[in-house]
Protein backbone atom coordinates (compact mmCIF):
# COMPACT_ATOMS: atom_id res chain seq x y z
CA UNK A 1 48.11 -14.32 4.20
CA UNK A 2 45.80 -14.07 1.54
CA UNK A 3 48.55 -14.86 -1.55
CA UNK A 4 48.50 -18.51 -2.64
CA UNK A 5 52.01 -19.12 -4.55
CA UNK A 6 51.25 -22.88 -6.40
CA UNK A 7 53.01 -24.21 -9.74
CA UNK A 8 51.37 -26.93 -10.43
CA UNK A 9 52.00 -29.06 -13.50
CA UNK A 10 50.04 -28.81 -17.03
CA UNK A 11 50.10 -32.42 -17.02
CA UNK A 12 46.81 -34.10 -16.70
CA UNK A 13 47.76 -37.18 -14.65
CA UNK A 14 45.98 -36.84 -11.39
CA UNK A 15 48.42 -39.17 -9.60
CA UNK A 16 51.36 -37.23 -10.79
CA UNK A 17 49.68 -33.90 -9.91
CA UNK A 18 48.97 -35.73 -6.13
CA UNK A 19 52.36 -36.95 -5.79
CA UNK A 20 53.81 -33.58 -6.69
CA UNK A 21 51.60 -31.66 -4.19
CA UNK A 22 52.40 -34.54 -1.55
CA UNK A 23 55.99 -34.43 -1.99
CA UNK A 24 56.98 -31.76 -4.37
CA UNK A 25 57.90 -27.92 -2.60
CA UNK A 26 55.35 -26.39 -4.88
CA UNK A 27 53.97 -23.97 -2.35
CA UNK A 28 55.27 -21.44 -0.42
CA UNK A 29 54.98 -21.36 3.34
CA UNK A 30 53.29 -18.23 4.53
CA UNK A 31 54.86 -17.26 7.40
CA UNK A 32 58.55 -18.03 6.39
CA UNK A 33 58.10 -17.81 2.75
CA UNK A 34 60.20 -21.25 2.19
CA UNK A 35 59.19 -23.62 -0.22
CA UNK A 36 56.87 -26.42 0.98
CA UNK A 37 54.69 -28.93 -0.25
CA UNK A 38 50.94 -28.18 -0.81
CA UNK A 39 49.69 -30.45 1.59
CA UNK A 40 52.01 -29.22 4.25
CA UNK A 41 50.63 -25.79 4.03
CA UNK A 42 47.76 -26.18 3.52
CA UNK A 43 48.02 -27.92 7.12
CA UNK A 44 49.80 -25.76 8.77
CA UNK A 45 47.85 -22.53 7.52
CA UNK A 46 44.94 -24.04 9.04
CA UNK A 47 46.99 -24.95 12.32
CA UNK A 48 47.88 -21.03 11.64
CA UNK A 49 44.31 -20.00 12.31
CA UNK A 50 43.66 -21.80 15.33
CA UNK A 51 46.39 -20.11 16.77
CA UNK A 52 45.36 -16.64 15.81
CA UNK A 53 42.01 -17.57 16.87
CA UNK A 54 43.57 -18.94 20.47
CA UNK A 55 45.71 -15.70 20.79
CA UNK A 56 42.00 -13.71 20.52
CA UNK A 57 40.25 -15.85 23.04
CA UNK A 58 42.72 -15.83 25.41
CA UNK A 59 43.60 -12.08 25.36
CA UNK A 60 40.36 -12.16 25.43
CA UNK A 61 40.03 -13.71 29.01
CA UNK A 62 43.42 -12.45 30.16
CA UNK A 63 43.71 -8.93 28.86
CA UNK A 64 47.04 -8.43 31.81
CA UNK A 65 48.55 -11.04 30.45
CA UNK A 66 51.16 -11.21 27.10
CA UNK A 67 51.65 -14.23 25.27
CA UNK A 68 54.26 -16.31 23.00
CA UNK A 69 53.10 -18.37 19.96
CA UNK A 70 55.03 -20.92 18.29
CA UNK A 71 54.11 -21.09 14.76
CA UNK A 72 55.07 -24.59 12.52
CA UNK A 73 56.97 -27.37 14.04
CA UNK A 74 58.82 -25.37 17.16
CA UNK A 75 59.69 -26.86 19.92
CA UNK A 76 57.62 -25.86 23.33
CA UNK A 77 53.75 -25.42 24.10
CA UNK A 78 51.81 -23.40 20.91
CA UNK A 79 51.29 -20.60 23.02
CA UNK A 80 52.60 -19.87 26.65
CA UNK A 81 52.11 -16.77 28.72
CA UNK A 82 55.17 -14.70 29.37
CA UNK A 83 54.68 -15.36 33.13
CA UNK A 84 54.11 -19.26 31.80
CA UNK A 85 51.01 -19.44 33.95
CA UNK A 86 48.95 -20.41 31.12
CA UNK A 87 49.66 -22.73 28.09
CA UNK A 88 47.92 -24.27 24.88
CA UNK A 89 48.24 -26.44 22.14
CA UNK A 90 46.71 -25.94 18.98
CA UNK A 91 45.55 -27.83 15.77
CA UNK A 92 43.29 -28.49 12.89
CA UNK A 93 42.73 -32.00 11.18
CA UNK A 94 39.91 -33.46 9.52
CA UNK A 95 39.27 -35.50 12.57
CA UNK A 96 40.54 -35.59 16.37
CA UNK A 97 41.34 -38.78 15.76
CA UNK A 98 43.83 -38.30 12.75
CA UNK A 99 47.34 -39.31 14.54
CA UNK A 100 45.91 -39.28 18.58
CA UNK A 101 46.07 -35.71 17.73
CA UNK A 102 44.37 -34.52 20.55
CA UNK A 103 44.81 -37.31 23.25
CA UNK A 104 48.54 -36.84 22.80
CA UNK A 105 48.36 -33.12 23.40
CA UNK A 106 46.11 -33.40 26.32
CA UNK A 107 48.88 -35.93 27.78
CA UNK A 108 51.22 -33.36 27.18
CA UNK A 109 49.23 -30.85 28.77
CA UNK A 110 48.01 -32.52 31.77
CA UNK A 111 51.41 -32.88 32.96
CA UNK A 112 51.60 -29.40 33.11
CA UNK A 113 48.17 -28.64 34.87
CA UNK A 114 49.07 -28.80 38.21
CA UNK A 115 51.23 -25.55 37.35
CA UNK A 116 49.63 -23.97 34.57
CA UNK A 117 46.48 -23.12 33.28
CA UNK A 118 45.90 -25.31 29.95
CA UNK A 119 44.31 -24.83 27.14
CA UNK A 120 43.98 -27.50 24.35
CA UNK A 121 42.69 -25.45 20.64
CA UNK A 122 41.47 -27.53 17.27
CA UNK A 123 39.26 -27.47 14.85
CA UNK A 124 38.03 -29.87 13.15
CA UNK A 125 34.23 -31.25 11.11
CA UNK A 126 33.28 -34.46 13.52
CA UNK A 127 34.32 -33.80 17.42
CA UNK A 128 30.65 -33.95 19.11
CA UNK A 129 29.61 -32.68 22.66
CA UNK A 130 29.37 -36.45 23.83
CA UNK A 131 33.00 -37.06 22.36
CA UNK A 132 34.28 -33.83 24.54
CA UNK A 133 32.14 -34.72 27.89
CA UNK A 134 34.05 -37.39 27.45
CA UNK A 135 37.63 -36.20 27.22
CA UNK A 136 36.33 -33.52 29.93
CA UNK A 137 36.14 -36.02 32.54
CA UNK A 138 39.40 -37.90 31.56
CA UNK A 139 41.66 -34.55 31.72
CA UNK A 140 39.34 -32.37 33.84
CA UNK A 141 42.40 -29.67 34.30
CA UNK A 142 42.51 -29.35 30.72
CA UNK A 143 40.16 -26.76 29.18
CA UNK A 144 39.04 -28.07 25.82
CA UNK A 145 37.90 -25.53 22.84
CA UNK A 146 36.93 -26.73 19.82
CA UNK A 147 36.56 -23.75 17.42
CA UNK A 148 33.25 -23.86 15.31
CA UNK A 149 34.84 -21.94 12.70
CA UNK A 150 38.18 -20.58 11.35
CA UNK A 151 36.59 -17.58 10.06
């Protein structure tokens, strides 16, 4: 987890380093160890840590139960129970905002609330307590965390 793999080009043209870390598999996942573009995992590492820190919270609440996480871009909820009592979704973005993120995965998830217990986990720099009162009171089934920190 801690091993950052990166070539990265001696060239000094910023656009052609951007492109290149845009587009170009100059990283290396690190879960699956695949080639990937910089931007990719640098999104889904920090996608990764949500997760990990959903896992802990909800063990934490429901030390009976076991859990299943879905790590990158698998098919299914992020993290589902064994029993499937209890699912989540998980992400980190810059904002909420960025792509419906979070009103798309509360959709998703309030479909499932009348047989599940749902959880909905992010981080990200700008969600306030107004914006999640608000959200709160659209999908009141849904619980809503928004991690302070991925540390």
């Amino acid at each position: 987890w801690n091993k950052c793999h990166i070539r990265i080009s001696s060239n000094n043209d910023c656009t052609n380093v951007f492109e290149r870390f845009k587009y170009d598999k100059t990283a290396i996942d690190p879960l699956t160890g695949n080639p990937e573009n910089l931007i990719e995992v640098i999104n889904q590492y920090q996608t990764y840590l949500v997760t990990i820190k959903a896992l802990d919270y909800l063990f934490e609440r429901y030390p009976d139960k076991s859990f299943v996480a879905r790590f990158g871009n698998i098919a299914g909820n992020d993290i589902e129970s064994t029993d499937g009592k209890i699912v989540a979704e998980c992400f980190a973005q810059v904002s909420y905002k960025n792509n419906k993120k979070l009103e798309k995965d509360l959709v998703k998830l309030n479909s499932a609330a009348s047989n599940s217990v749902c959880y909905e986990f992010f981080y990200d720099k700008v969600f306030t307590e107004e914006v999640h009162l608000s959200f709160k009171s659209k999908y009141p089934k849904i619980n809503i965390v928004k991690f302070e920190t991925l540390k």
